[in-house]
Structures are given as structure tokens and as C-alpha cells.
C-alpha atoms as a PDB file:
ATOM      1  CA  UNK A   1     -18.352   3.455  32.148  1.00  0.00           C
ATOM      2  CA  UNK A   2     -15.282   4.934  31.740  1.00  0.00           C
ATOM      3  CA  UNK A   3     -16.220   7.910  34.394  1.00  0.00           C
ATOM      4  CA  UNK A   4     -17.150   5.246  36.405  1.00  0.00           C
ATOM      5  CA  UNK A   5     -14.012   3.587  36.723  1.00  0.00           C
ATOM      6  CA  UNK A   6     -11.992   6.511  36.219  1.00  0.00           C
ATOM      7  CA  UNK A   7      -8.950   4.709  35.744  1.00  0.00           C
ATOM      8  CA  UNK A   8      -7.005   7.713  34.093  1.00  0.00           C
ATOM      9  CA  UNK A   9      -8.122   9.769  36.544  1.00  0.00           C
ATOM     10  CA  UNK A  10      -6.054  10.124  40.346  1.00  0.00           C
ATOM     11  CA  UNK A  11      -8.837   8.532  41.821  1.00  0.00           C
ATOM     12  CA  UNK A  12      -9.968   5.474  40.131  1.00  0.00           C
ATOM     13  CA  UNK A  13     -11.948   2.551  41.750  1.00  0.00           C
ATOM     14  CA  UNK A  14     -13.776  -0.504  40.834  1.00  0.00           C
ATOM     15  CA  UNK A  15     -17.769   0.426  40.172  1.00  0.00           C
ATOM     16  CA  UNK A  16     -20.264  -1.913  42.487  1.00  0.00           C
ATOM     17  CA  UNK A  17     -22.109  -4.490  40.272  1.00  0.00           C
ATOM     18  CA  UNK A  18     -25.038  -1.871  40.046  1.00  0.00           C
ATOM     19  CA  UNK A  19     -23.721   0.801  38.709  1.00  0.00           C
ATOM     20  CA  UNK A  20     -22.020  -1.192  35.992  1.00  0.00           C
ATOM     21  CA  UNK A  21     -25.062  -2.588  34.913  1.00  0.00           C
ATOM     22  CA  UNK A  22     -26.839   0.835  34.571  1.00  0.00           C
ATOM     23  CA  UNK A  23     -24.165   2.130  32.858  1.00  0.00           C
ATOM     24  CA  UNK A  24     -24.189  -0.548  30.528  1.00  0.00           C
ATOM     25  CA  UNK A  25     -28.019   0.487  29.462  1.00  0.00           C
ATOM     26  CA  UNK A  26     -26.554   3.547  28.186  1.00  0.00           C
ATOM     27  CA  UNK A  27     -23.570   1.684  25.833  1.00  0.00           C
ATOM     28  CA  UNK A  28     -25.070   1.490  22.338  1.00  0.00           C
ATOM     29  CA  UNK A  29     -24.038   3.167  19.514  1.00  0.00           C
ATOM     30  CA  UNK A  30     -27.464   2.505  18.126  1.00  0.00           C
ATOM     31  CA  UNK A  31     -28.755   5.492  20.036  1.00  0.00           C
ATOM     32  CA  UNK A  32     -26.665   7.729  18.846  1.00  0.00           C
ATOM     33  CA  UNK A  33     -27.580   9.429  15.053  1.00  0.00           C
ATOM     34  CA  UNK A  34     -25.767  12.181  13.576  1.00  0.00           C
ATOM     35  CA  UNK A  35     -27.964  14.737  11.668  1.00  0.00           C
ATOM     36  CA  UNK A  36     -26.082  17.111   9.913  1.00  0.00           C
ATOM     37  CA  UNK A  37     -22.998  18.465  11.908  1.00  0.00           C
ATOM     38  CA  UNK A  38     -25.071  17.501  15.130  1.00  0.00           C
ATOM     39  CA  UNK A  39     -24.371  14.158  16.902  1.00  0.00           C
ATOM     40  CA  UNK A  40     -27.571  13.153  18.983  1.00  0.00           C
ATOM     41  CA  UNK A  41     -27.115  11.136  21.856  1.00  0.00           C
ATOM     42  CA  UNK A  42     -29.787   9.485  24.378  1.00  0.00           C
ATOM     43  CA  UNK A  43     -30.312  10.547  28.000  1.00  0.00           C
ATOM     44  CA  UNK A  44     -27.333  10.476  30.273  1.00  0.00           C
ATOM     45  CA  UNK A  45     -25.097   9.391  26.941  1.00  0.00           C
ATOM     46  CA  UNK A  46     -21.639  10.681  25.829  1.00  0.00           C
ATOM     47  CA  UNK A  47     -19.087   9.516  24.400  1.00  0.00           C
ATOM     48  CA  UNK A  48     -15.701   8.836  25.154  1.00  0.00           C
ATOM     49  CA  UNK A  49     -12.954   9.391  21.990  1.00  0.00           C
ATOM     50  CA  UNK A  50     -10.372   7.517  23.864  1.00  0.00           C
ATOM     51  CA  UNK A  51     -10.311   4.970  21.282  1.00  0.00           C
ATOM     52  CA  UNK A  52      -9.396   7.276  18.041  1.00  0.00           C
ATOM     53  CA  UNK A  53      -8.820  10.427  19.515  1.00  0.00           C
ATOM     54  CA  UNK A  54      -4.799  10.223  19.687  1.00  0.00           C
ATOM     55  CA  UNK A  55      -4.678   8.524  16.193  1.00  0.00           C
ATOM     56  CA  UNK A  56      -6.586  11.384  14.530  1.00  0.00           C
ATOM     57  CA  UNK A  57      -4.142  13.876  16.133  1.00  0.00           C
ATOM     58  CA  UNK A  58      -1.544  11.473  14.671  1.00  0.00           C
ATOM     59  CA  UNK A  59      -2.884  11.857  11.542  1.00  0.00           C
ATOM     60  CA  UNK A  60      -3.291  15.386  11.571  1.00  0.00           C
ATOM     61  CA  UNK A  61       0.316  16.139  12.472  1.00  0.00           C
ATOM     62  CA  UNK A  62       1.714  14.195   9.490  1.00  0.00           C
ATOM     63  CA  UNK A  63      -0.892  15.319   7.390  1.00  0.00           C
ATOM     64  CA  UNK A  64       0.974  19.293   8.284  1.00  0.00           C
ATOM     65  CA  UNK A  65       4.583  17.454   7.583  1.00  0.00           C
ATOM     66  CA  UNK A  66       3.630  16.305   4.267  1.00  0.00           C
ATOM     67  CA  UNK A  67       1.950  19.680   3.232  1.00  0.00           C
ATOM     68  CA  UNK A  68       5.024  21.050   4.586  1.00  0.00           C
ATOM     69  CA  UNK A  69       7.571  18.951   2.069  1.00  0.00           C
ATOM     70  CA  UNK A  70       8.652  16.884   4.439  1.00  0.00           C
ATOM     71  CA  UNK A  71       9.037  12.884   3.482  1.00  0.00           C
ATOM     72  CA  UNK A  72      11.317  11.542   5.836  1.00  0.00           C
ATOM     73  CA  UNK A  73      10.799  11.371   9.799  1.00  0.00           C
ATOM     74  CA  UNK A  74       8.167  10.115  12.389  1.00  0.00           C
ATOM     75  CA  UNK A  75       5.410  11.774  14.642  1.00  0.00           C
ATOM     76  CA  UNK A  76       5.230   9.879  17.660  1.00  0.00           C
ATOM     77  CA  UNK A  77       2.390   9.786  20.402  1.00  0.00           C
ATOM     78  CA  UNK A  78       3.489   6.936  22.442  1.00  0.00           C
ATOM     79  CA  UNK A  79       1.172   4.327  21.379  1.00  0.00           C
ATOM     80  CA  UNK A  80       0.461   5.957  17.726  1.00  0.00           C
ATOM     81  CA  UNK A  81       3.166   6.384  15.484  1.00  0.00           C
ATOM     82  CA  UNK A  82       3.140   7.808  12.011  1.00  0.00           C
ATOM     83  CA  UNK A  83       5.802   6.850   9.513  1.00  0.00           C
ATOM     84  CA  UNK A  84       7.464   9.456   6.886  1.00  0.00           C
ATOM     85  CA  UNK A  85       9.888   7.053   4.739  1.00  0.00           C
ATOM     86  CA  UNK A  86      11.312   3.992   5.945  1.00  0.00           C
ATOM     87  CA  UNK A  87      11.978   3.025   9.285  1.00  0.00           C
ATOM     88  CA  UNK A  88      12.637   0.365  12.042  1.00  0.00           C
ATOM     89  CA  UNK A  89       9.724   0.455  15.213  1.00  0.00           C
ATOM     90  CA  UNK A  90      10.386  -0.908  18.460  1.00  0.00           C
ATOM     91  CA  UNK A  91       7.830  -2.633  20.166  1.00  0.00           C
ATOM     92  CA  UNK A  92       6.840  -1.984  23.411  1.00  0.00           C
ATOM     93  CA  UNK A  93       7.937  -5.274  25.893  1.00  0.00           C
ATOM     94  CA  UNK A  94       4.441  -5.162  27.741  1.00  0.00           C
ATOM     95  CA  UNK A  95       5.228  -7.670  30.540  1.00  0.00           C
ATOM     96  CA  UNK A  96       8.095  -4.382  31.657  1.00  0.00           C
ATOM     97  CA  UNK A  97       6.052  -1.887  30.401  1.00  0.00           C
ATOM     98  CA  UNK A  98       9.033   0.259  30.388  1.00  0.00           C
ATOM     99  CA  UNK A  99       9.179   2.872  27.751  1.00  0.00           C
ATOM    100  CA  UNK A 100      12.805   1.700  25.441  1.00  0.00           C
ATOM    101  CA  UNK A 101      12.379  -1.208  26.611  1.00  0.00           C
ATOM    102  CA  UNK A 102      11.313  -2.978  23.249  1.00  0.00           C
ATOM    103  CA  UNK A 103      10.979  -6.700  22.322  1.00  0.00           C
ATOM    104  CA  UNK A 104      10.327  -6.711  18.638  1.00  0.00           C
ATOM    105  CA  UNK A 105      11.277  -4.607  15.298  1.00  0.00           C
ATOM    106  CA  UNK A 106       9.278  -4.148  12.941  1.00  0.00           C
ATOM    107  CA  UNK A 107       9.935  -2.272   9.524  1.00  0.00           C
ATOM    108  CA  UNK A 108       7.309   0.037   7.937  1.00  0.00           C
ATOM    109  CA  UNK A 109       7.267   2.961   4.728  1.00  0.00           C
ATOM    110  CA  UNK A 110       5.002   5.320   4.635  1.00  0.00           C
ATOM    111  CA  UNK A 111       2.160   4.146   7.776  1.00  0.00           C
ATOM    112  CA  UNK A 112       1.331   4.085  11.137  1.00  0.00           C
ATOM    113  CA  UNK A 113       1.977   1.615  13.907  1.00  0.00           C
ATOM    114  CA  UNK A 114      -0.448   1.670  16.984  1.00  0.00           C
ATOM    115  CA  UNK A 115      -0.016  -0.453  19.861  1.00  0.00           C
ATOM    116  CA  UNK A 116      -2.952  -0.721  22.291  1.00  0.00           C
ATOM    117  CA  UNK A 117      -1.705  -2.549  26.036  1.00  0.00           C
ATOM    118  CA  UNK A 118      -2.686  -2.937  29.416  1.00  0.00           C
ATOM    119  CA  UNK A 119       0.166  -2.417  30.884  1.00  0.00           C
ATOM    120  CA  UNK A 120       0.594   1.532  31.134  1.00  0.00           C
ATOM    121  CA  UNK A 121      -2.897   3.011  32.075  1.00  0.00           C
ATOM    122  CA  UNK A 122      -4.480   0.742  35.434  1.00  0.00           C
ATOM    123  CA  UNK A 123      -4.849   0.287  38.944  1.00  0.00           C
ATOM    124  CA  UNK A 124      -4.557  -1.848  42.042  1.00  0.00           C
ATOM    125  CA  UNK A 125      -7.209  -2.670  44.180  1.00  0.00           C
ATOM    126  CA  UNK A 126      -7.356  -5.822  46.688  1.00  0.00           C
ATOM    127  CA  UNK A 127      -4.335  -7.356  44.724  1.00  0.00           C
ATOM    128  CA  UNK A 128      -6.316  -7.331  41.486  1.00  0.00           C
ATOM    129  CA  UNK A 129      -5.077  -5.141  38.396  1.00  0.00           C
ATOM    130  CA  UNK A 130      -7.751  -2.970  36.650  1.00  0.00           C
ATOM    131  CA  UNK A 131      -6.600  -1.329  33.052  1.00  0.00           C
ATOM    132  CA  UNK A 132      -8.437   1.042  31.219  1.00  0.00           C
ATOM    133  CA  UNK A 133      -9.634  -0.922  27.878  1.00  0.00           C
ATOM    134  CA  UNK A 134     -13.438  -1.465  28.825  1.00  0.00           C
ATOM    135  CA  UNK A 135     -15.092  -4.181  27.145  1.00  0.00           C
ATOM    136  CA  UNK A 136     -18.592  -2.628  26.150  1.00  0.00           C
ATOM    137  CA  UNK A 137     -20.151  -5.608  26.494  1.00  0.00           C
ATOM    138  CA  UNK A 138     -19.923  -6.406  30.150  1.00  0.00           C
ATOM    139  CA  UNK A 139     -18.842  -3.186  31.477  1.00  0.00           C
ATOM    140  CA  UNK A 140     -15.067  -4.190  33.273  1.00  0.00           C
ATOM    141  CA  UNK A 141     -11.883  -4.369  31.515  1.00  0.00           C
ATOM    142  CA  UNK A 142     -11.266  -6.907  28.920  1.00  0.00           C
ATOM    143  CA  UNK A 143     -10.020 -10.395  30.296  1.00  0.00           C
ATOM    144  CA  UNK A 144      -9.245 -11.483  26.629  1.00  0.00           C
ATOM    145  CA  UNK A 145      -5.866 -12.711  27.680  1.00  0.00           C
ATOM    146  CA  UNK A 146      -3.583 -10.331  25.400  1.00  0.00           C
ATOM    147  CA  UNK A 147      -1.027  -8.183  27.106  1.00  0.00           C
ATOM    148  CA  UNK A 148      -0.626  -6.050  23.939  1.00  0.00           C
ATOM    149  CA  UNK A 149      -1.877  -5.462  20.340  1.00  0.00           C
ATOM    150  CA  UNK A 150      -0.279  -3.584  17.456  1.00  0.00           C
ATOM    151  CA  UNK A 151      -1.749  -2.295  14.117  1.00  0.00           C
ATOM    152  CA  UNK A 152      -0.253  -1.425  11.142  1.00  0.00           C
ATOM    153  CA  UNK A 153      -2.026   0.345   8.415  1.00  0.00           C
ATOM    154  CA  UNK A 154      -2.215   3.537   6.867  1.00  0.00           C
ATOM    155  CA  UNK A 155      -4.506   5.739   9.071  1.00  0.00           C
ATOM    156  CA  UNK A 156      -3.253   6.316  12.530  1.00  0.00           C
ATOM    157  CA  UNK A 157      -7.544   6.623  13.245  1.00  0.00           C
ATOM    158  CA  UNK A 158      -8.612   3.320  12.236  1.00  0.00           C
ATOM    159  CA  UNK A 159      -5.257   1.603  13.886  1.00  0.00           C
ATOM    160  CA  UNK A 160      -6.019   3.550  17.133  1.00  0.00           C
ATOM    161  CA  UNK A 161      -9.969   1.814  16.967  1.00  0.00           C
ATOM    162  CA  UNK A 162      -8.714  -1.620  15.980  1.00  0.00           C
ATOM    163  CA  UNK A 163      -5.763  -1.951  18.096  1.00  0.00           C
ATOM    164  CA  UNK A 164      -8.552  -1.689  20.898  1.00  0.00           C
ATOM    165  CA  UNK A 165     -11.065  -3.928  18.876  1.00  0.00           C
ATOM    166  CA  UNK A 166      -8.526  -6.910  18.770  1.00  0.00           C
ATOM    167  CA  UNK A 167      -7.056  -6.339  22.496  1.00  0.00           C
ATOM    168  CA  UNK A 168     -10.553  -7.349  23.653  1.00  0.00           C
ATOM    169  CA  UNK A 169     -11.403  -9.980  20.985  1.00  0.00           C
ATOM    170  CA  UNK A 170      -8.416 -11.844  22.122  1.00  0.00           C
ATOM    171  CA  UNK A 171      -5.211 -13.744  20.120  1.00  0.00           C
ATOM    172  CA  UNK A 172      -7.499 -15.972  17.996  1.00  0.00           C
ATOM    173  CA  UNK A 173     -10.713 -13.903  16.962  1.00  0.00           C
ATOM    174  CA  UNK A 174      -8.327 -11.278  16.954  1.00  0.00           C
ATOM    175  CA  UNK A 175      -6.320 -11.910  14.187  1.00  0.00           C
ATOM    176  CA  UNK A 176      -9.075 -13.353  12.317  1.00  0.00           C
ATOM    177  CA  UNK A 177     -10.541  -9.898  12.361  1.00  0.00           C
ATOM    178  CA  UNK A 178      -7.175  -8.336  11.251  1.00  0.00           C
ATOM    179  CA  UNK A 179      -6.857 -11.141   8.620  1.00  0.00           C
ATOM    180  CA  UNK A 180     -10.693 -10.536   7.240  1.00  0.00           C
ATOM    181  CA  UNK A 181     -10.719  -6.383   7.362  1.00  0.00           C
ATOM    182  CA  UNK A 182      -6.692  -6.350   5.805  1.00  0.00           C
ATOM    183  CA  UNK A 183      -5.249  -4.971   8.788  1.00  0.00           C
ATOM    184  CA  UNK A 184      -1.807  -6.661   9.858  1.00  0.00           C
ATOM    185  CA  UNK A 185      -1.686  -7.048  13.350  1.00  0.00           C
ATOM    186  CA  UNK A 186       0.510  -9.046  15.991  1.00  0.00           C
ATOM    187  CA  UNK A 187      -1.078  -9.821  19.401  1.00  0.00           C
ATOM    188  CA  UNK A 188       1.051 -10.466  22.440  1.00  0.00           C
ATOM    189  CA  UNK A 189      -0.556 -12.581  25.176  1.00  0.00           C
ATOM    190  CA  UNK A 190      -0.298 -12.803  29.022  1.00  0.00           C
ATOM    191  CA  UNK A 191       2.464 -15.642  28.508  1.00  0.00           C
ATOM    192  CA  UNK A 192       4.653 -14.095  25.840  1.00  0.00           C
ATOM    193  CA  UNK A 193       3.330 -15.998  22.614  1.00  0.00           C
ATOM    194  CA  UNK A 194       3.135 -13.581  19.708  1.00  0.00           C
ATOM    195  CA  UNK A 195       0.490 -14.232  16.972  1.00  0.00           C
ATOM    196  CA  UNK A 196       0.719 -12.047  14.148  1.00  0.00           C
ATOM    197  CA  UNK A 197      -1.081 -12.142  10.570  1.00  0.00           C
ATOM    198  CA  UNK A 198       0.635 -13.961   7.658  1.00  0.00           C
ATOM    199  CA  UNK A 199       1.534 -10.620   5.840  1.00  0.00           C
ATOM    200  CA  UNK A 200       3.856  -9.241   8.682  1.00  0.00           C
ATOM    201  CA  UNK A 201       6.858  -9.457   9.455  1.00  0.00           C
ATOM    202  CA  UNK A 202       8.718  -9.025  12.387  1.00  0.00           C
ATOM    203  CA  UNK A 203      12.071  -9.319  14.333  1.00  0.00           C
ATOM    204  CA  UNK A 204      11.788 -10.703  17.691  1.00  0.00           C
ATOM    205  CA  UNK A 205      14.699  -9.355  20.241  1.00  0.00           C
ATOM    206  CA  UNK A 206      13.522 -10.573  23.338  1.00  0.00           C
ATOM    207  CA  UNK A 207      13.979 -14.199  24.429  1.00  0.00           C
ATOM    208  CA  UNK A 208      11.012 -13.840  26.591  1.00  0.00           C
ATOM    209  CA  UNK A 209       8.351 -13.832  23.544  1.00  0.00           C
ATOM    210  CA  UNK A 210       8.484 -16.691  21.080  1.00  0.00           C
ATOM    211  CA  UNK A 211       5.961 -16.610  17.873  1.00  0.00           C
ATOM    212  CA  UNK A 212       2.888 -19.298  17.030  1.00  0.00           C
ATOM    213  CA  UNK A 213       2.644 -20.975  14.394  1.00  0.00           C
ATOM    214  CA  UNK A 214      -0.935 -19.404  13.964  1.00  0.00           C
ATOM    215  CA  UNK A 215      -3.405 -21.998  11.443  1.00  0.00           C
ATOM    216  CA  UNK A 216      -4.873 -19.194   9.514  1.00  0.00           C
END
């Protein structure tokens, strides 16, 4: 799917109907087994690490600052951020989707902050935007009606694969997944409502963006 749509690729393009569906025959984890060191996959699988490969790196690199002594600073991979200390994180505005420009602060020890969007990686085609996050299910990009959606945890890894999980279960079933598996998360949606879980908190500095008052 994802070399189908190439989206992060110079040439992208929207996959016909038919070649979405056969793709889709060949999304499911099931068929995959690892024996050993060895990962097996099916006929005409692979698999993509777009969805934890940055926060591993992430990971990694603070896991060589600690080693190192160091307790105070951040490593920062645009959408993954790891935490030494105590600090203040912007959030991303996703409606501008203009790196600086933030519209929320949130303040973390010791963690990492991922933020998963829509609003960086896509394409135009016949007035329609196409973003990268592929909902495995039906094959496009997810149509969950979230803009953006930030983790906060202690692995950079399982924020990376989260972050994606709630951008394409959407505000609701989203945070119910955060609020089940003890993530916090806030989820910002195409028209600027924030829902976050009950254990976060943030500073909102942008009038455009205005928090519900979620009913966990």
C-alpha cells in the first residue's frame, strides 16, 4: 500500500480501486511469524517501519546520552521527541503546519512526546488532499477526522505506533484507547477541538483550538 501510493516519494498518486484491493490481500500481520532472528513474510509481503522506525532511533539516541552522563537536554526528530529533565514542548498548530508555529505547551520529565499529523507528508490530486497515514483496513488514508495526535509516554517506539493507532481511530475511540492502554494522549480534530485524556495537562496558546469537555 504504501508503494502504491507513494506519497513520500516525488511521484505519488492515488492507486485505482483494483490495485488497492489486491494490496489489501497482502495486509495482515497474521502472515507474518518470526522464527528465531528470521521474520517470515507471505508472497509479495513486506513491511513498512514507518510507524516505529523514527521512535526507535529516538530511543536509541537518548539511550547513548544517558550512558554518556548526560540528564538534562532533548533529542528531537520532528515528530518524536525524547525528554532528558524537565521541559516545556510546543505543539505543532496542524491547521498551519508550519514548523514553530505551536498551539499548545505541554510539560514533561524524563519521556517522549510524539505527534503523528496529516498535515506535513501528502498530496494534491483533483482538489482532494491525500496524506500518508494508511488505514490498513480499507487501503486509503484515514478519514477519522483528527488533524493531529500526540503521545506521551516513556518509549519514543510505542508513542511513534500509537500516535498512528489513535490518528486513525479518531477523537472518541481514540482516547478511549489511550485511556484503557495508560497512554496520555490529546487529539486535535479537523475543526480545532482538542480532546485529551484526564491525566494530561496542557496549555493552550492558540485561540484557534478550544478543549472538550471529553465524558470519559
Amino acid at each position: 500500500l504504501v508503494d502504491l501510493w507513494g506519497v513520500t516519494t516525488a511521484t505519488p498518486r492515488v492507486p485505482t480501486a483494483d490495485e488497492i484491493k489486491n494490496a489489501l490481500t497482502l495486509v495482515d500481520y497474521k502472515k507474518a511469524a518470526v522464527e528465531g532472528d528470521r521474520l517470515i513474510l507471505g508472497e509479495g509481503m513486506s513491511i513498512d517501519l514507518g510507524g516505529i522506525g523514527k521512535g526507535y532511533a529516538a530511543d536509541e539516541a537518548a539511550k547513548v546520552l544517558r550512558q554518556s552522563g548526560i540528564k538534562d537536554g532533548i533529542v528531537d526528530l520532528g515528530g518524536n521527541i525524547v525528554v532528558l529533565g524537565k521541559k516545556k514542548i510546543g505543539i505543532q498548530n496542524p491547521k498551519s503546519g508550519k514548523t514553530g508555529d505551536y498551539m499548545s505547551i505541554i510539560e514533561v520529565q524524563d519521556c517522549s512526546v510524539v505527534t503523528s499529523g496529516s498535515y506535513e507528508r501528502n498530496f494534491s490530486k483533483d482538489g482532494k488532499t491525500y496524506h500518508h497515514i494508511l488505514n490498513p483496513k480499507t487501503g486509503y488514508p484515514s478519514d477519522s477526522g483528527l488533524l493531529s495526535a500526540t503521545v506521551i509516554c516513556e518509549s519514543s517506539q510505542d508513542a511513534d505506533a500509537v500516535a498512528t493507532i489513535l490518528f486513525i481511530l479518531g477523537a472518541s475511540d481514540g482516547i478511549a484507547f489511550a485511556e484503557k492502554t495508560g497512554f496520555e494522549a490529546m487529539l486535535i480534530d479537523e475543526g480545532g477541538l482538542i480532546y485529551k485524556t484526564k491525566g494530561l495537562e496542557i496549555e493552550i496558546t492558540n485561540a484557534e483550538f478550544s478543549e472538550v469537555d471529553y465524558a470519559y
